[in-house]
N, C-alpha and C. Protein backbone atom coordinates (compact mmCIF):
# COMPACT_ATOMS: atom_id res chain seq x y z
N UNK A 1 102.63 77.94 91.91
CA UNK A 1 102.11 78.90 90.95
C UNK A 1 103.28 79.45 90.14
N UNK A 2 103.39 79.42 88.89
CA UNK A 2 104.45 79.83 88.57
C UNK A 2 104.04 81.17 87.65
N UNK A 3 105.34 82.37 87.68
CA UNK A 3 104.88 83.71 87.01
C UNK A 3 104.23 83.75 85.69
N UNK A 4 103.64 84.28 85.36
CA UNK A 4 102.85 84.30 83.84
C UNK A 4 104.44 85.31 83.33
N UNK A 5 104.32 84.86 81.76
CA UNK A 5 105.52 85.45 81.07
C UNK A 5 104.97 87.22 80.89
N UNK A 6 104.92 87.97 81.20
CA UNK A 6 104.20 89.22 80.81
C UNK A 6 105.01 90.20 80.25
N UNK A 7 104.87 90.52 79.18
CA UNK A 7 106.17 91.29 78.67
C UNK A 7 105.99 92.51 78.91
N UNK A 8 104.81 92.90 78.60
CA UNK A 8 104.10 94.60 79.03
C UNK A 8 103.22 94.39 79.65
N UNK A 9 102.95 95.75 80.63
CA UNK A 9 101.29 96.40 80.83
C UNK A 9 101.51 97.60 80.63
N UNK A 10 100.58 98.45 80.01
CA UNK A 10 100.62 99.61 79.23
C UNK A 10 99.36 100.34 79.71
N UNK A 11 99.45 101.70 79.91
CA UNK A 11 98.27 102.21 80.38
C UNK A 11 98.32 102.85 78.88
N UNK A 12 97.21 102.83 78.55
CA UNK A 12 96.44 103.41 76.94
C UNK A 12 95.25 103.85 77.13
N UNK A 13 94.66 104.84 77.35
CA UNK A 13 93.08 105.24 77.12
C UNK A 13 92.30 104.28 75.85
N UNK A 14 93.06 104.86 74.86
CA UNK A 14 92.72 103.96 73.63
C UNK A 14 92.34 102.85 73.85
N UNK A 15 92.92 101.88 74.75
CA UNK A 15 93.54 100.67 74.85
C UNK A 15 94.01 100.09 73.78
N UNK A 16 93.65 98.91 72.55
CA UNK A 16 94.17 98.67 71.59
C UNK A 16 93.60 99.31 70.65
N UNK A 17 94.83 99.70 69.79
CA UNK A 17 94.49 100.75 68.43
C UNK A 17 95.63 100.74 67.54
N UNK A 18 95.87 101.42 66.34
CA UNK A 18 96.74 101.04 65.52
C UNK A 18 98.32 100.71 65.90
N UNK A 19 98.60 101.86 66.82
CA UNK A 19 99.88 101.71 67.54
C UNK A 19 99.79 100.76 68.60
N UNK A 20 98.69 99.86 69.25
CA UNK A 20 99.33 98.50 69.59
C UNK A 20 99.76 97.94 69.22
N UNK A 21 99.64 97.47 68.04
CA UNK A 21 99.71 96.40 66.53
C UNK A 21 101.48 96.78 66.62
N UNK A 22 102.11 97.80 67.12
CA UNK A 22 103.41 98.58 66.60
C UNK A 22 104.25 97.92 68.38
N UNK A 23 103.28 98.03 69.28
CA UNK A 23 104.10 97.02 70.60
C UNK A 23 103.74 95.38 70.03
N UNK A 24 102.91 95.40 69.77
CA UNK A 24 102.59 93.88 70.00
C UNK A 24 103.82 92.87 69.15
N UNK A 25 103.98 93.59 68.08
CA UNK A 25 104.94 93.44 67.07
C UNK A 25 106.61 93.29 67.39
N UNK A 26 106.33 94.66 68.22
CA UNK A 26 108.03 94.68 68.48
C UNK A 26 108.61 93.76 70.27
N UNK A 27 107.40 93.38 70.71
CA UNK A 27 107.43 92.70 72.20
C UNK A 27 107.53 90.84 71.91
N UNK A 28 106.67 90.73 70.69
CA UNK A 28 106.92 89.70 70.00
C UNK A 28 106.10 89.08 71.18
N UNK A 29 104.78 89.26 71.19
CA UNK A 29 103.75 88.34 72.21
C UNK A 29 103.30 87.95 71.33
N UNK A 30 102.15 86.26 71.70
CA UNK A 30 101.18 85.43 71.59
C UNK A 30 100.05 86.42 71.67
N UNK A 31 99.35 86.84 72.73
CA UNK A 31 98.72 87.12 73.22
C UNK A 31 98.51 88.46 74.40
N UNK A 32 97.04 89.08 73.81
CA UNK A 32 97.07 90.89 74.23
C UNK A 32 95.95 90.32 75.02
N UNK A 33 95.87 90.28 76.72
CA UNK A 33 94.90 90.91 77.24
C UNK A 33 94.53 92.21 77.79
N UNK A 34 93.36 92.87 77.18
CA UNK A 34 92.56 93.72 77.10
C UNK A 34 91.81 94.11 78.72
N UNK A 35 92.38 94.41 79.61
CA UNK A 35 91.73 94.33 81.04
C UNK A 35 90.80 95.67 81.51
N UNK A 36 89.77 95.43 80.98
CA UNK A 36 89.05 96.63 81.09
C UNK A 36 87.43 96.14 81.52
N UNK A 37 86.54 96.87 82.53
CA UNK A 37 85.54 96.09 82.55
C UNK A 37 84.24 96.07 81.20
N UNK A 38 84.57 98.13 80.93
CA UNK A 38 83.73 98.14 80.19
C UNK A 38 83.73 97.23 78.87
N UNK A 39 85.35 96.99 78.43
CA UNK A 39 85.26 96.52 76.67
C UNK A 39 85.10 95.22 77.52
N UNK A 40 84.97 94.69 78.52
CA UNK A 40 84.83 93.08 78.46
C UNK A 40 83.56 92.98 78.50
N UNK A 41 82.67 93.87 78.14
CA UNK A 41 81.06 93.31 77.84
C UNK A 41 80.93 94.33 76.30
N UNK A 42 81.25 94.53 75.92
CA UNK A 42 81.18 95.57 74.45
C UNK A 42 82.12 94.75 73.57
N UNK A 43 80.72 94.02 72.74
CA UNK A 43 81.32 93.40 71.58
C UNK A 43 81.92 94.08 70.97
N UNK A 44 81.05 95.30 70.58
CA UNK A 44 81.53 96.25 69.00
C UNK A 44 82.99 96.78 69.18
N UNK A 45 83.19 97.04 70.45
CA UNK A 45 84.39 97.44 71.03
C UNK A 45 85.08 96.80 70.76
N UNK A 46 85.55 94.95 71.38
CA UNK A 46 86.20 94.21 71.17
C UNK A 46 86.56 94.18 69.61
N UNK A 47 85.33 94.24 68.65
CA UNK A 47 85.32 93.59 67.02
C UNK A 47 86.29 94.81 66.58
N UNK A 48 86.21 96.12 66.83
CA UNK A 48 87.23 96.83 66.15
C UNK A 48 88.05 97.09 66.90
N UNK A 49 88.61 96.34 67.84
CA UNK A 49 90.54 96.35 68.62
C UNK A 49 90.73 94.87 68.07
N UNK A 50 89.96 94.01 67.70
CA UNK A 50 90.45 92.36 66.68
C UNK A 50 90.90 93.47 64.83
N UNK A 51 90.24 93.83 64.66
CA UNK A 51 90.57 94.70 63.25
C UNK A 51 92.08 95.29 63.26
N UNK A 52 92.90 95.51 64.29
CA UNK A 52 94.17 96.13 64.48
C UNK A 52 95.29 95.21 64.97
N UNK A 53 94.67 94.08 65.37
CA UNK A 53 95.72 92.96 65.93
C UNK A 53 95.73 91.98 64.71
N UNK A 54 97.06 91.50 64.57
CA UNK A 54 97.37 90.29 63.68
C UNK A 54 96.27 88.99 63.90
N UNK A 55 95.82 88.36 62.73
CA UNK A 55 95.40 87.30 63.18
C UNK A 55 95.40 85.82 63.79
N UNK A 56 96.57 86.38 64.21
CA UNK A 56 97.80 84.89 64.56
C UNK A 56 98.10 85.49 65.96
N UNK A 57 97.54 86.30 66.79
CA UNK A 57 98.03 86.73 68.02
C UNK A 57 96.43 86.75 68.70
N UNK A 58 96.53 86.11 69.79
CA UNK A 58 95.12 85.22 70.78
C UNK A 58 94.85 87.00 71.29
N UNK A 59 93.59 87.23 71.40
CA UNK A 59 93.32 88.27 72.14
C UNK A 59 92.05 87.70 73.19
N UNK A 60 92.07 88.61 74.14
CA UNK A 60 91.59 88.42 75.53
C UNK A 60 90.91 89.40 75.88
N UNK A 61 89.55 89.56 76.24
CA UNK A 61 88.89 91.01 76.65
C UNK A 61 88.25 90.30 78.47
N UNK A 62 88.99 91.13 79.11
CA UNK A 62 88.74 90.35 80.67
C UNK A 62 88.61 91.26 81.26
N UNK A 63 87.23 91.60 82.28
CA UNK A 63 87.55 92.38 83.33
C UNK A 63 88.90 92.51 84.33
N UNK A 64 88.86 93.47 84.65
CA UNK A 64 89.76 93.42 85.68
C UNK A 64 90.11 92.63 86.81
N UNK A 65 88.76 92.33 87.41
CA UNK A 65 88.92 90.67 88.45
C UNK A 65 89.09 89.56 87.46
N UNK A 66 88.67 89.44 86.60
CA UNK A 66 88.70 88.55 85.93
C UNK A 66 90.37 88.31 85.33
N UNK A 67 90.59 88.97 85.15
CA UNK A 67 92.39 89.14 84.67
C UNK A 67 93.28 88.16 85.69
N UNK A 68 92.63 89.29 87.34
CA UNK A 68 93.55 88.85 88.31
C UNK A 68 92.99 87.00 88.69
N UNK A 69 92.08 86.81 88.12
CA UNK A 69 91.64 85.36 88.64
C UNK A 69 92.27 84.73 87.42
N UNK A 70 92.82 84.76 86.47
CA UNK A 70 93.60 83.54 84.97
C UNK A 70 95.04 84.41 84.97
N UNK A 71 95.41 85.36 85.43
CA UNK A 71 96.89 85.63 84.89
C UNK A 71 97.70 84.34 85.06
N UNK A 72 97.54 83.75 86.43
CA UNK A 72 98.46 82.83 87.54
C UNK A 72 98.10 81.17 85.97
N UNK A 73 97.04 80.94 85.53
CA UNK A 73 97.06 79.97 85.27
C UNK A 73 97.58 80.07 83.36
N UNK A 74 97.99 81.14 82.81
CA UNK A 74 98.67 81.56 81.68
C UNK A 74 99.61 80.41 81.83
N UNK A 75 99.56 79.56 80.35
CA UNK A 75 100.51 79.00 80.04
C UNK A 75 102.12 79.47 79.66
N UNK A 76 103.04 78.58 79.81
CA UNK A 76 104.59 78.93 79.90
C UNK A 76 104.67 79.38 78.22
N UNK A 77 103.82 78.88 77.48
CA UNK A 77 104.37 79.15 76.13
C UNK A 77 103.83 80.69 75.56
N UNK A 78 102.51 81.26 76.63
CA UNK A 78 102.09 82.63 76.49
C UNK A 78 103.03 83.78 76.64
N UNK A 79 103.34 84.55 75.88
CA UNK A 79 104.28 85.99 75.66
C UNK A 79 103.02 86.61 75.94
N UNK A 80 103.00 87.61 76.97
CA UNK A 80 101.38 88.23 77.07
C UNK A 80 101.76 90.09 76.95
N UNK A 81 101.14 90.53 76.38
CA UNK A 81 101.03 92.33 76.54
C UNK A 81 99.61 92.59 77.24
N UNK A 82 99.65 93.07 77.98
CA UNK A 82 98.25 93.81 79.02
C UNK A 82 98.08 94.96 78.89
N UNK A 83 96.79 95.53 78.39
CA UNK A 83 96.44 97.08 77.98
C UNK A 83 95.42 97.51 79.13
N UNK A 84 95.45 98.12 79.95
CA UNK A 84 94.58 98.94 80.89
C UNK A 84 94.34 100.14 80.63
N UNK A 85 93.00 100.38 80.71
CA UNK A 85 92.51 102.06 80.44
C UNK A 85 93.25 103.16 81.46
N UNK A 86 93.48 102.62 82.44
CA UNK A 86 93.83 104.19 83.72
C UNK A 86 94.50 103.24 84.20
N UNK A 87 95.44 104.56 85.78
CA UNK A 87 95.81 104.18 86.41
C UNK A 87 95.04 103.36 87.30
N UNK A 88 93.95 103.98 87.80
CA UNK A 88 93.39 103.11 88.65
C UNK A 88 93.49 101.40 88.33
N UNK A 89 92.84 101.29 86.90
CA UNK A 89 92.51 99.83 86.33
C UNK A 89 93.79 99.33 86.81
N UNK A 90 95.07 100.17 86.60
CA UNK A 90 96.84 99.08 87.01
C UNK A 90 96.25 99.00 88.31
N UNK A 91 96.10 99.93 88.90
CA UNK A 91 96.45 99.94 90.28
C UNK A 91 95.27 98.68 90.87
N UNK A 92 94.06 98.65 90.27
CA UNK A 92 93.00 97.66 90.51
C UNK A 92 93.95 96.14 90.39
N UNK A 93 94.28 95.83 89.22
CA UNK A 93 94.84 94.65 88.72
C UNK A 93 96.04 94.20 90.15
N UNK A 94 96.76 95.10 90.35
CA UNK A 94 97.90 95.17 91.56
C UNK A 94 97.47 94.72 92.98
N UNK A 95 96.63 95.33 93.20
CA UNK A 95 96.06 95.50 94.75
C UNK A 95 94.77 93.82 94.53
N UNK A 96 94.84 93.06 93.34
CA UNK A 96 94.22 91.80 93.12
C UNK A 96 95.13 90.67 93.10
N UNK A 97 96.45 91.41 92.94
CA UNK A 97 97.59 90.58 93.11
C UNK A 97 98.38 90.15 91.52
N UNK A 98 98.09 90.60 90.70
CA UNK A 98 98.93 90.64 89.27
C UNK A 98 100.18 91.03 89.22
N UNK A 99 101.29 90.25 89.07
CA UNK A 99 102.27 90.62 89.37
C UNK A 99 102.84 91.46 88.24
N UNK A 100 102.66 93.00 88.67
CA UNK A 100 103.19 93.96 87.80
C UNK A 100 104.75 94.27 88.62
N UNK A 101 105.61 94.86 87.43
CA UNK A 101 107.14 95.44 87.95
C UNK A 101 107.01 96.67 87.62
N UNK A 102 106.74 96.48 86.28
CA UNK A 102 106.83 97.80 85.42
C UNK A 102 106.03 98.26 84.71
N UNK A 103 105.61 99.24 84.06
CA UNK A 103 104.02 99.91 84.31
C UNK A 103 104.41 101.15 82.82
N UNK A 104 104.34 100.56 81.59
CA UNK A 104 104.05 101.75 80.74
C UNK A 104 102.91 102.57 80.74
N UNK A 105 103.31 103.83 81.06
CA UNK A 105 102.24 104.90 81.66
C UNK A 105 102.54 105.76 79.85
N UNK A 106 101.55 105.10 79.04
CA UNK A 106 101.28 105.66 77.36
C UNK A 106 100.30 106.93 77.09
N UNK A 107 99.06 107.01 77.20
CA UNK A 107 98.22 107.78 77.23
C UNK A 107 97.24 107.20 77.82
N UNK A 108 97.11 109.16 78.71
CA UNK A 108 95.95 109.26 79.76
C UNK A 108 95.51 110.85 79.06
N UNK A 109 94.65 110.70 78.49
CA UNK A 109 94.25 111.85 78.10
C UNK A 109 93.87 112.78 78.53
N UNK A 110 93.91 114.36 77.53
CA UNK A 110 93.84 115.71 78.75
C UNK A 110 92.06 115.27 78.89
N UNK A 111 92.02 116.02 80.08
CA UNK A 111 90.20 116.33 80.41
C UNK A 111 90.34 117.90 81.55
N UNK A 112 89.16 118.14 81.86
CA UNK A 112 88.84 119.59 82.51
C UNK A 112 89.23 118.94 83.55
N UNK A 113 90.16 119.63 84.95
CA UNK A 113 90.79 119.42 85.69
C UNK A 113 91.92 118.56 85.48
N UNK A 114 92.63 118.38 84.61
CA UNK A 114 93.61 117.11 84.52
C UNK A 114 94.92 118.46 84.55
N UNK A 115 96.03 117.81 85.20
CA UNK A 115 97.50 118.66 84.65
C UNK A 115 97.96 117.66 83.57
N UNK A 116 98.70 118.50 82.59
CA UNK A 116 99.66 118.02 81.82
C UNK A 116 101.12 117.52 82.53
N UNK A 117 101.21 116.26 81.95
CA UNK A 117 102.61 116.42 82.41
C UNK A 117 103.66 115.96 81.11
N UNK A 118 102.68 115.68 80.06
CA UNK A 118 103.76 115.64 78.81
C UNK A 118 102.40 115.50 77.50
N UNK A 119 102.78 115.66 76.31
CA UNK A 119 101.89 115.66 75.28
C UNK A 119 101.07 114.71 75.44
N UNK A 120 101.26 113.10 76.02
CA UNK A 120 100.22 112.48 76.20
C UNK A 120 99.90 112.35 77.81
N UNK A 121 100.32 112.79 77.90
CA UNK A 121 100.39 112.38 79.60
C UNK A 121 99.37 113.15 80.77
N UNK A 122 97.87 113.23 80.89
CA UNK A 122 97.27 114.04 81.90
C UNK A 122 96.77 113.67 82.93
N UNK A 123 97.27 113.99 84.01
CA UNK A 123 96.85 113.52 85.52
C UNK A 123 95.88 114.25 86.30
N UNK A 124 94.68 113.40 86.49
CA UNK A 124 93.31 114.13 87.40
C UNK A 124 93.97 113.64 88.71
N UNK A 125 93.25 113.47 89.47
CA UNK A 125 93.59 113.31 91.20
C UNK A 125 93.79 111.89 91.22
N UNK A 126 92.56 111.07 90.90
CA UNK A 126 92.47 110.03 90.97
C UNK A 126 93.69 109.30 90.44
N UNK A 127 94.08 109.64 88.77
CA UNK A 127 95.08 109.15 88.18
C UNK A 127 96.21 109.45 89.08
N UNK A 128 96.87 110.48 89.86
CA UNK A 128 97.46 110.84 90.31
C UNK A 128 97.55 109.80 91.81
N UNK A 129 96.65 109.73 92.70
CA UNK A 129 96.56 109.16 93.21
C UNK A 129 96.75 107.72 93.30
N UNK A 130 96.79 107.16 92.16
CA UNK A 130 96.63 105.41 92.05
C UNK A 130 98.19 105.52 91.65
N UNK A 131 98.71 105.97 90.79
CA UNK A 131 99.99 106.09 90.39
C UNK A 131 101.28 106.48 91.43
N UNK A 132 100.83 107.28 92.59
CA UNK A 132 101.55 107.45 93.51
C UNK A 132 101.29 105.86 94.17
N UNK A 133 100.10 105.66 94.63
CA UNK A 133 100.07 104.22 95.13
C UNK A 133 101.13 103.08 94.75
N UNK A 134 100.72 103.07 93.20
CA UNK A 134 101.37 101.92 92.56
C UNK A 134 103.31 102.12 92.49
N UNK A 135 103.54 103.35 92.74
CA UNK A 135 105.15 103.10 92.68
C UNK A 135 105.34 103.46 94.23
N UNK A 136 104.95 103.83 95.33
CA UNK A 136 105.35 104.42 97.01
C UNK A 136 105.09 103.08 97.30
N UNK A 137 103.96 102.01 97.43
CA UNK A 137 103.52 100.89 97.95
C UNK A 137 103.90 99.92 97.44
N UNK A 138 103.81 100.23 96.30
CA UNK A 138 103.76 98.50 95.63
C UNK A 138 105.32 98.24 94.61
N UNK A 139 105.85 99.21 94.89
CA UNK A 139 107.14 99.37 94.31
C UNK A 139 107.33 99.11 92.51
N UNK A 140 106.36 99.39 92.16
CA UNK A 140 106.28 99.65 90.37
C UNK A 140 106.92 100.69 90.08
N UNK A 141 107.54 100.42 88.97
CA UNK A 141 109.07 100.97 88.03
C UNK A 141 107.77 101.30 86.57
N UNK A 142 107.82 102.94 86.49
CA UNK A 142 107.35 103.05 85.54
C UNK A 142 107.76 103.58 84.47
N UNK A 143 107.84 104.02 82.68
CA UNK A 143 108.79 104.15 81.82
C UNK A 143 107.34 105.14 80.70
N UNK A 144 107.78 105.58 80.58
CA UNK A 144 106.58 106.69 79.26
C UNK A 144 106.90 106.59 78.01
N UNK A 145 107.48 105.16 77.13
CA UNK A 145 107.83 105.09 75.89
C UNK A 145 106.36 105.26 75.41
N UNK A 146 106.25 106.20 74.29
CA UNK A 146 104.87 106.24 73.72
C UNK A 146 104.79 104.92 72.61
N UNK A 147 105.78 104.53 71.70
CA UNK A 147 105.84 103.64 70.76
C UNK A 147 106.90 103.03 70.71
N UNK A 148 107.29 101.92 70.73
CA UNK A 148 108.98 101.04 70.34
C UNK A 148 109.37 101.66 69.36
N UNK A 149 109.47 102.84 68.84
CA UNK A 149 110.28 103.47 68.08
C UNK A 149 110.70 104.82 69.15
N UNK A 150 109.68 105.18 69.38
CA UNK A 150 110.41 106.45 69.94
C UNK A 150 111.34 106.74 71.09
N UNK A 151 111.46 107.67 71.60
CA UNK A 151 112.72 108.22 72.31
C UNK A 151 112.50 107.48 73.27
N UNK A 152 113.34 107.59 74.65
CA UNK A 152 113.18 106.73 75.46
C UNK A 152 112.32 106.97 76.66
N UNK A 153 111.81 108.84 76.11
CA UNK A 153 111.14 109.17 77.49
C UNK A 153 111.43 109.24 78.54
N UNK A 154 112.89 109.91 78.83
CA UNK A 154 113.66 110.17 79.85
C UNK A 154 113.08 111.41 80.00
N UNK A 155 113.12 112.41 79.62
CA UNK A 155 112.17 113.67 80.21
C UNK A 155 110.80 113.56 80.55
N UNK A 156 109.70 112.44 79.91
CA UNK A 156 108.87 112.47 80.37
C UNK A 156 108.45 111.33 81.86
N UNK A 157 109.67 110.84 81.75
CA UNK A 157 109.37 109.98 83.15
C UNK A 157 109.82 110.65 84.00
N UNK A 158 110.62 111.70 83.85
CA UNK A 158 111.12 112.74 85.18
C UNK A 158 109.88 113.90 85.71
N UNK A 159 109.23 114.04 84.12
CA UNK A 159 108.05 114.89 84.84
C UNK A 159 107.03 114.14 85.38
N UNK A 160 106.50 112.94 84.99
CA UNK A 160 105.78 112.53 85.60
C UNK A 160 106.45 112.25 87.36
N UNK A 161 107.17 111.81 87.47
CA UNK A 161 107.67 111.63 89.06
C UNK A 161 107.43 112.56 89.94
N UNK A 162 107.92 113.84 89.24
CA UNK A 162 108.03 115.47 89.64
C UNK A 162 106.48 115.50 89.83
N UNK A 163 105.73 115.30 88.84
CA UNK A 163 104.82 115.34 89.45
C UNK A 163 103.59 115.39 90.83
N UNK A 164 104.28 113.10 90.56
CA UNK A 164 103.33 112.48 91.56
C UNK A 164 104.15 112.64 93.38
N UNK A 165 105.54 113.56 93.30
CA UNK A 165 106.19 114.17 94.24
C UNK A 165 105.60 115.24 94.51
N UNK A 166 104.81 116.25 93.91
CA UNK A 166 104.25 117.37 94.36
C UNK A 166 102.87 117.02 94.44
N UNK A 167 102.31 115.97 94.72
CA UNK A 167 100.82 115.77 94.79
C UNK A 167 100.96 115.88 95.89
């Protein structure tokens, strides 16, 4: 079995939206799978995240099992970016065996009970919970660049840690 090339996985609520088009660009992938269960049955969904991607870059709308059952057979010439709604969805994809390292944690949006832990950044239990999972267990290295332009998110990867340390 040999590794699928994966350049990102990105946690995005959004999932793809104008500022993917701004990773997809600067990661220089083939191909965005979309690992979500709901948009993998929601055309209309899919038709306007194709409206924001180049038309020369393969897109993929796959459940989450479904991800973990074709990552392994991704061709050598695929550059791939992976967009997941939540932590859980990483943490789903992981615990199916997708070989994640590193884990852009982009936006999780605020909701009633969520803490802040940076302008995009809000953690309910659950989120909290899967995210402690995915870096204590499974040894994922995670990074909070919001866009390939911006800062490097050294303060916001310290609060998030600080965080998932006081859960």
């Amino acid at each position: 079995m040999t590794e699928p090339n994966i350049k990102m996985v990105r946690i995005d609520q959004r999932l793809i939206h104008g500022q993917g088009q701004l990773w997809i660009s600067s990661l220089g992938v083939n191909l965005v799978i979309c690992a979500n269960d709901a948009a993998a049955n929601n055309q209309m969904q899919q038709t306007l995240m194709k409206t924001v991607v180049p038309k020369n870059i393969a897109m993929r709308f796959f459940t989450i099992d479904r991800t973990n059952e074709v990552i392994f057979k991704a061709a050598p010439h695929q550059s791939i970016f992976v967009v997941v709604e939540s932590p859980k969805d990483a943490l789903r994809l992981v615990e199916g065996g997708f070989p994640m390292k590193e884990l852009n944690v982009g936006n999780i949006h605020a909701a009633e009970g969520k803490k802040k832990v940076s302008q995009f950044i809000h953690l309910g239990e659950e989120d909290t919970r899967a995210l402690k999972k995915l870096r204590d267990e499974h040894g994922v290295i995670f990074n909070t660049k919001t866009s390939p332009v911006s800062s490097d998110g050294t303060d916001t990867i310290h609060a998030l840690n600080k965080a998932l340390d006081q859960a």
